[in-house]
Protein backbone atom coordinates (compact mmCIF):
# COMPACT_ATOMS: atom_id res chain seq x y z
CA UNK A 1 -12.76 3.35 14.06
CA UNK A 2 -14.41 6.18 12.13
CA UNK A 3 -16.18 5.46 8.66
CA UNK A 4 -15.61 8.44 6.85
CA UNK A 5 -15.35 9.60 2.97
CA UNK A 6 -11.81 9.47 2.87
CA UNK A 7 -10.14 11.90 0.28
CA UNK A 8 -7.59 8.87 -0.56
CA UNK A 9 -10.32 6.66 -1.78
CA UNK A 10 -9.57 4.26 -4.87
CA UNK A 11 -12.55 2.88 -7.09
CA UNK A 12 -11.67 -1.32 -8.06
CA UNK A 13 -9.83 -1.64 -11.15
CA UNK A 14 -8.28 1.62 -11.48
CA UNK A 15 -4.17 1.01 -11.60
CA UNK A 16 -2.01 4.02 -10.72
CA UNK A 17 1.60 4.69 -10.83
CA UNK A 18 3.22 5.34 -7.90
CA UNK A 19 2.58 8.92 -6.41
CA UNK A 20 5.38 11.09 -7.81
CA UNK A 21 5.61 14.61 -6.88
CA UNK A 22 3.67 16.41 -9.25
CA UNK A 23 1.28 16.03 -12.28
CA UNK A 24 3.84 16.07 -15.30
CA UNK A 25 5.63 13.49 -13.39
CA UNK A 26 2.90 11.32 -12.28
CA UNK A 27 1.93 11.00 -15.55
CA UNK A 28 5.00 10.38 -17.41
CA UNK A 29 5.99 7.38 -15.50
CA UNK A 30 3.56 4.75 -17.12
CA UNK A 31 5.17 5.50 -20.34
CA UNK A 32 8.79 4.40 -18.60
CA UNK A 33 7.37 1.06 -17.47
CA UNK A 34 9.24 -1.87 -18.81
CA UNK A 35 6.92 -4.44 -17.10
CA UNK A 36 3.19 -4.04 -15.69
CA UNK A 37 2.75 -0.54 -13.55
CA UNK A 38 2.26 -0.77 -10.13
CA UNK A 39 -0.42 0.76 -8.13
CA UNK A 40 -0.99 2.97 -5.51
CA UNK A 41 -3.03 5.03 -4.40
CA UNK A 42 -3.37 8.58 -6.68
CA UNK A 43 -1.71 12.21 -5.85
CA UNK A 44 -4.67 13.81 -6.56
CA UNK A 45 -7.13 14.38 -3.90
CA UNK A 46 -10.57 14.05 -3.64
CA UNK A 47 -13.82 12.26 -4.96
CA UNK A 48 -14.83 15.70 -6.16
CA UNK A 49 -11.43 15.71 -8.51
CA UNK A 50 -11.96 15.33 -12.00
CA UNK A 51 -10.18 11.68 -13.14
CA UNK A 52 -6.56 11.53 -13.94
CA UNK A 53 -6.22 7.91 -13.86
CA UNK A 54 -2.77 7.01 -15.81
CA UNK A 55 -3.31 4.78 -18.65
CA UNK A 56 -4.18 1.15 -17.42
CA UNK A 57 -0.97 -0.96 -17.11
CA UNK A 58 -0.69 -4.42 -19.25
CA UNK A 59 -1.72 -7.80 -18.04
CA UNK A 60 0.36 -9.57 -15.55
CA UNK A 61 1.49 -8.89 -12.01
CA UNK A 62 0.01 -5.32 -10.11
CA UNK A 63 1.03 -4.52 -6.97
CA UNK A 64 -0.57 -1.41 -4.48
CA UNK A 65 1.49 0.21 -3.06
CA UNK A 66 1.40 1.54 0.79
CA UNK A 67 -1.31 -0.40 1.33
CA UNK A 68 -3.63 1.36 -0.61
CA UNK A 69 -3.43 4.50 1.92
CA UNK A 70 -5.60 4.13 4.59
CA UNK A 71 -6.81 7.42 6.21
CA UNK A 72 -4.86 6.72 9.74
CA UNK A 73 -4.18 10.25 10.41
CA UNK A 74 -8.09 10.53 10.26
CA UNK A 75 -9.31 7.63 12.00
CA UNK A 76 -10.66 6.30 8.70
CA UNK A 77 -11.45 2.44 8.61
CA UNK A 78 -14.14 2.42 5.77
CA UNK A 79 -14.31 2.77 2.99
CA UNK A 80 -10.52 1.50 2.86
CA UNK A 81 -11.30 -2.09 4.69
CA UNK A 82 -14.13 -2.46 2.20
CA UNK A 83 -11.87 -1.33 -0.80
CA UNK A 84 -9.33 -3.81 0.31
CA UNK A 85 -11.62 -6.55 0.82
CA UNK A 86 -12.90 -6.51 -3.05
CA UNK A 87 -9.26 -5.49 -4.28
CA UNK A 88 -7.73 -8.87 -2.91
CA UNK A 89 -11.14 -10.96 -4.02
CA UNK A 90 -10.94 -9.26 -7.48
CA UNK A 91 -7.68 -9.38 -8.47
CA UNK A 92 -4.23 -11.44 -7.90
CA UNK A 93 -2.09 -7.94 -7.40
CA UNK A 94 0.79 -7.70 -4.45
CA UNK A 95 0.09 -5.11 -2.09
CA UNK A 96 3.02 -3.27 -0.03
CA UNK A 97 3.16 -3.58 3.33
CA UNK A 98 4.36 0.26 3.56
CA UNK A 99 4.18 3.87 4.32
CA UNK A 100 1.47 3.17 7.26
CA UNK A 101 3.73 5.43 9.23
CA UNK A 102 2.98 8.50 7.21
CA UNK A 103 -0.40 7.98 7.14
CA UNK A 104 -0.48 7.60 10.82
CA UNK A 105 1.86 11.01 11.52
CA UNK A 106 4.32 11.42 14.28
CA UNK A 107 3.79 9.62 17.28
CA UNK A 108 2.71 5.97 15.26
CA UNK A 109 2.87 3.10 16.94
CA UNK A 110 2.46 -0.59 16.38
CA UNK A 111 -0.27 -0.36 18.04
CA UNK A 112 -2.28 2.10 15.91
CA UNK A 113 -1.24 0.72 12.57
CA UNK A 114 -2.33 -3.65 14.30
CA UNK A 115 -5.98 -3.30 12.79
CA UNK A 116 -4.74 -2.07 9.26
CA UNK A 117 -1.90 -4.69 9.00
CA UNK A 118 -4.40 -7.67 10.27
CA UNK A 119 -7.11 -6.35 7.55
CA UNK A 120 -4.64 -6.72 5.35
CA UNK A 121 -3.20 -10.22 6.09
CA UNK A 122 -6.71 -11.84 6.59
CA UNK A 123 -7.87 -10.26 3.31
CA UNK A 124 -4.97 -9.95 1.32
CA UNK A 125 -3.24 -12.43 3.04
CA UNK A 126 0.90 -13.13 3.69
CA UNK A 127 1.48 -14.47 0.00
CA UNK A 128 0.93 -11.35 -1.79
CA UNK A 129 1.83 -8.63 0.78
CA UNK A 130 5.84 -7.20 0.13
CA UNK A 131 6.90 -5.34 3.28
CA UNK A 132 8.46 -2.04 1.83
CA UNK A 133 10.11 0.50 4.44
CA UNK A 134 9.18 3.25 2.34
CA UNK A 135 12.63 5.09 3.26
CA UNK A 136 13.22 8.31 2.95
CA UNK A 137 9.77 9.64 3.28
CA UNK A 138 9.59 7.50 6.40
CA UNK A 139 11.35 9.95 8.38
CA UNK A 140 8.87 12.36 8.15
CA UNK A 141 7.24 10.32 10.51
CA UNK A 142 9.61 8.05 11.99
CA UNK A 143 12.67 5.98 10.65
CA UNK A 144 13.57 2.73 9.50
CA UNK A 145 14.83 1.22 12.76
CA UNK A 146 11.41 2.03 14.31
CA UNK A 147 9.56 1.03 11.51
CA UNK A 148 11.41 -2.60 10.86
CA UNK A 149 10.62 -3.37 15.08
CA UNK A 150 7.11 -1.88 14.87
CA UNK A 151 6.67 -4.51 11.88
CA UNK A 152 7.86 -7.36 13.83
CA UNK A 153 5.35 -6.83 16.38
CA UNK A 154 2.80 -6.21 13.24
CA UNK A 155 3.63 -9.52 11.82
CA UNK A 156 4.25 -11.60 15.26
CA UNK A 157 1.11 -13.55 14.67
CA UNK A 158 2.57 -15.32 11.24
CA UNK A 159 4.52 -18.07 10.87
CA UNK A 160 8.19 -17.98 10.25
CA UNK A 161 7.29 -18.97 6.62
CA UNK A 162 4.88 -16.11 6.04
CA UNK A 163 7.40 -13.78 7.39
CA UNK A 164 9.84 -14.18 5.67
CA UNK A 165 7.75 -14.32 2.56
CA UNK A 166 6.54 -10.98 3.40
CA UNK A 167 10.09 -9.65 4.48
CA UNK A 168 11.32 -10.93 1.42
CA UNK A 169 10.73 -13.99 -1.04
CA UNK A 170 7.28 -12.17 -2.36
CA UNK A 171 9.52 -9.27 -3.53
CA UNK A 172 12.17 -11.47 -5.19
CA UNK A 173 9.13 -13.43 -6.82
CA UNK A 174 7.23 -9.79 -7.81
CA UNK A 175 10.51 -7.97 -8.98
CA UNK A 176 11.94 -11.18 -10.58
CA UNK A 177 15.28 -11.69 -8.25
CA UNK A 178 17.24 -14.83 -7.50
């Protein structure tokens, strides 16, 4: 895979909202937040973009969402595997097992998105990834049937346990559900 400056690139530490359509939007989310805000990676593009970081969220539980946004489309690895690597060694946050199918583009597989998941579960690992099926955007790119088998094949090499913790229990834990 291609190392490349990818325009989705994330520095360590810096917590975003989830990617709303526009500016005014973006930004007025944090102030909504009842518990920590999650992260993701930003709407704005670019390492030449000036900084509009959302204000940092509280202590407690962060997740990042779509898996931080690696550059599929592109054939970016790096810098993403690298970002991920020192996101799960420097903090506890979640990260969502979603929205790889948009950043792959039409005609994803399973096979295209296998080294992205795999980064993920050896770095991350299966205790603090939350599969997500990212529905509606999805279908830009796919849809949720195809998405839901592509992830079994994605997660064939965990145990039952793990699974289902991704498919499920780590969500209930995260978002506080019985």
């Amino acid at each position: 895979m291609a190392v490349c400056c990818s325009k989705r690139a994330w520095s360590a530490g810096t917590v975003l909202v989830q990617a709303a359509p526009n500016e005014a939007e973006t930004w007025r989310l944090p102030a909504l937040a009842d518990r920590p805000t999650a992260a993701c990676a930003p709407w704005s593009a670019g390492p030449t973009s000036p900084h509009r970081t959302p204000p940092r969220a509280s202590t407690g539980s962060r997740r990042r969402d779509h898996a931080a946004k690696p550059d599929i489309a592109g054939g970016c690895f790096e810098p993403w595997a690298t970002q991920i690597e020192r996101f799960a060694a420097e903090t506890p946050a979640l990260c969502k097992l979603s929205g790889l199918a948009n950043e792959t583009g039409p005609g994803w597989d399973a096979r295209r998105l296998q080294p992205y998941v795999d980064h993920l579960l050896q770095h991350v690992g299966p205790m603090r990834l939350m599969w997500g099926s990212d529905w509606p955007v999805l279908n830009l790119a796919g849809d949720y049937l195809q998405w839901h088998a592509a992830s079994d094949t994605l997660l064939a090499s965990q145990s039952v346990e793990a699974q289902a913790a991704i498919r499920g229990t780590n969500a209930a834990n995260f978002y506080g559900i019985k």
